[in-house]
Protein backbone atom coordinates (compact mmCIF):
# COMPACT_ATOMS: atom_id res chain seq x y z
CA UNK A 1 12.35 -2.66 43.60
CA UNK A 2 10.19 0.49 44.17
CA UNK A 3 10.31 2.97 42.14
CA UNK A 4 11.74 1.02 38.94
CA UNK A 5 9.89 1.12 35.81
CA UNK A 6 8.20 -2.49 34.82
CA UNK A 7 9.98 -4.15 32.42
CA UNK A 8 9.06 -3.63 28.60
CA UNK A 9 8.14 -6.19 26.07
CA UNK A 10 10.69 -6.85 23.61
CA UNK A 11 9.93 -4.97 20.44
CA UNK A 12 10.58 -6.80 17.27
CA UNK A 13 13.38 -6.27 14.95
CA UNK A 14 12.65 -3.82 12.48
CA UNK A 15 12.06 -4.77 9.30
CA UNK A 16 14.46 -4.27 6.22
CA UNK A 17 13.73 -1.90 3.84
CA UNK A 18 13.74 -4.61 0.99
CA UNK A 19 11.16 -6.52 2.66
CA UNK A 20 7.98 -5.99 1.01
CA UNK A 21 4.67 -5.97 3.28
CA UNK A 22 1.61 -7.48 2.97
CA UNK A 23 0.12 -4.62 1.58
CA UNK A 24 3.11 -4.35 -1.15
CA UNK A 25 2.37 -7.28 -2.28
CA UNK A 26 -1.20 -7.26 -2.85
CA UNK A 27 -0.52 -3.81 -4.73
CA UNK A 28 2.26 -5.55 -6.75
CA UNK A 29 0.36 -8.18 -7.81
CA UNK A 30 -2.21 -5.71 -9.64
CA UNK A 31 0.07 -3.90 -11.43
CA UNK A 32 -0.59 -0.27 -10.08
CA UNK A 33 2.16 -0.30 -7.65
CA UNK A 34 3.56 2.59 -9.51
CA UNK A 35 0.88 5.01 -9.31
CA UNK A 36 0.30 3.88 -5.50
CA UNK A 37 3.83 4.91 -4.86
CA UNK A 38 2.82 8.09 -6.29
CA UNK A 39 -0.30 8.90 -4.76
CA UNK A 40 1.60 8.27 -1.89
CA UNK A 41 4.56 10.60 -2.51
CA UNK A 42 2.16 13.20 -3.28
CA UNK A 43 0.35 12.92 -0.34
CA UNK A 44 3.74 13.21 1.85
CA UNK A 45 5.38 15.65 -0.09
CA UNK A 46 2.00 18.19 -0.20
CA UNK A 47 -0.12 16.96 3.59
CA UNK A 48 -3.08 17.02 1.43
CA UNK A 49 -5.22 14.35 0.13
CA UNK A 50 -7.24 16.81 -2.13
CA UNK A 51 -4.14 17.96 -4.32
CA UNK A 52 -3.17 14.59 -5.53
CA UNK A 53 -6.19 13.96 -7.36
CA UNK A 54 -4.75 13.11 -10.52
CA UNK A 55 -2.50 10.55 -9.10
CA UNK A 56 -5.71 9.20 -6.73
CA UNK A 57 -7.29 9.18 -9.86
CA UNK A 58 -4.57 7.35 -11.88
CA UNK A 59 -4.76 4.89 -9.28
CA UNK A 60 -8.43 4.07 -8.80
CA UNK A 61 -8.67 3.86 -13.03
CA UNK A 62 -5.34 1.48 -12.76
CA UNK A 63 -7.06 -0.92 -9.82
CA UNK A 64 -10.36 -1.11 -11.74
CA UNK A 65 -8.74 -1.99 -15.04
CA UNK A 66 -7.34 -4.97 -12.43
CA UNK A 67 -10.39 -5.62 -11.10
CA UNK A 68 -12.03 -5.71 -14.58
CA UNK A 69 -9.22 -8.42 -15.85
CA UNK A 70 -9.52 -10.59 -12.72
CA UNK A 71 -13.78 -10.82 -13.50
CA UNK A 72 -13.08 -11.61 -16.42
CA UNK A 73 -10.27 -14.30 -16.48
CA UNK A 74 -13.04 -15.38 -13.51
CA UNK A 75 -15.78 -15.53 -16.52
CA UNK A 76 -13.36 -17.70 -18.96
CA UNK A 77 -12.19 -20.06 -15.86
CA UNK A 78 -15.99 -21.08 -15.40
C-alpha cells in the first residue's frame, strides 16, 4: 500500500542480564574482570577517560601480569 512504512527486520531478543558476552568472558578468564568493571564504572560515573587513571592503570598492570603467566606456562609447555 502507498504510503506504509516497509516492513522491519525482526530484532533479536534481548539478551539477559546474566548472560555473559564474548568480551566477559575473555576478561574473566584473565582474572582482571574486577578492575575492568571498575575502569568501566569510572568512566560512566565521571564521562572522562583521563580521571580514571588509576583504575586504567590497575587494569593494564592486572592484564600484563596475565599476559606474563600465559608466556610463561607457554615456555614450560614447550
Amino acid at each position: 500500500m502507498p504510503g506504509r512504512d516497509p516492513p522491519q527486520p525482526a530484532r533479536p531478543a534481548p539478551e539477559d542480564d546474566n548472560d555473559d558476552d564474548a568480551w566477559d568472558r575473555r576478561i574473566r578468564r584473565t582474572g582482571c574482570f574486577a578492575e575492568n568493571e571498575r575502569v568501566l564504572i569510572c568512566h560512566a560515573d565521571t564521562g572522562d577517560w583521563r580521571r580514571c587513571a588509576d583504575e586504567v592503570a590497575a587494569f593494564r598492570r592486572c592484564m600484563e601480569l596475565f599476559a606474563r603467566s600465559q608466556s610463561a606456562d607457554q615456555r614450560g609447555s614447550g
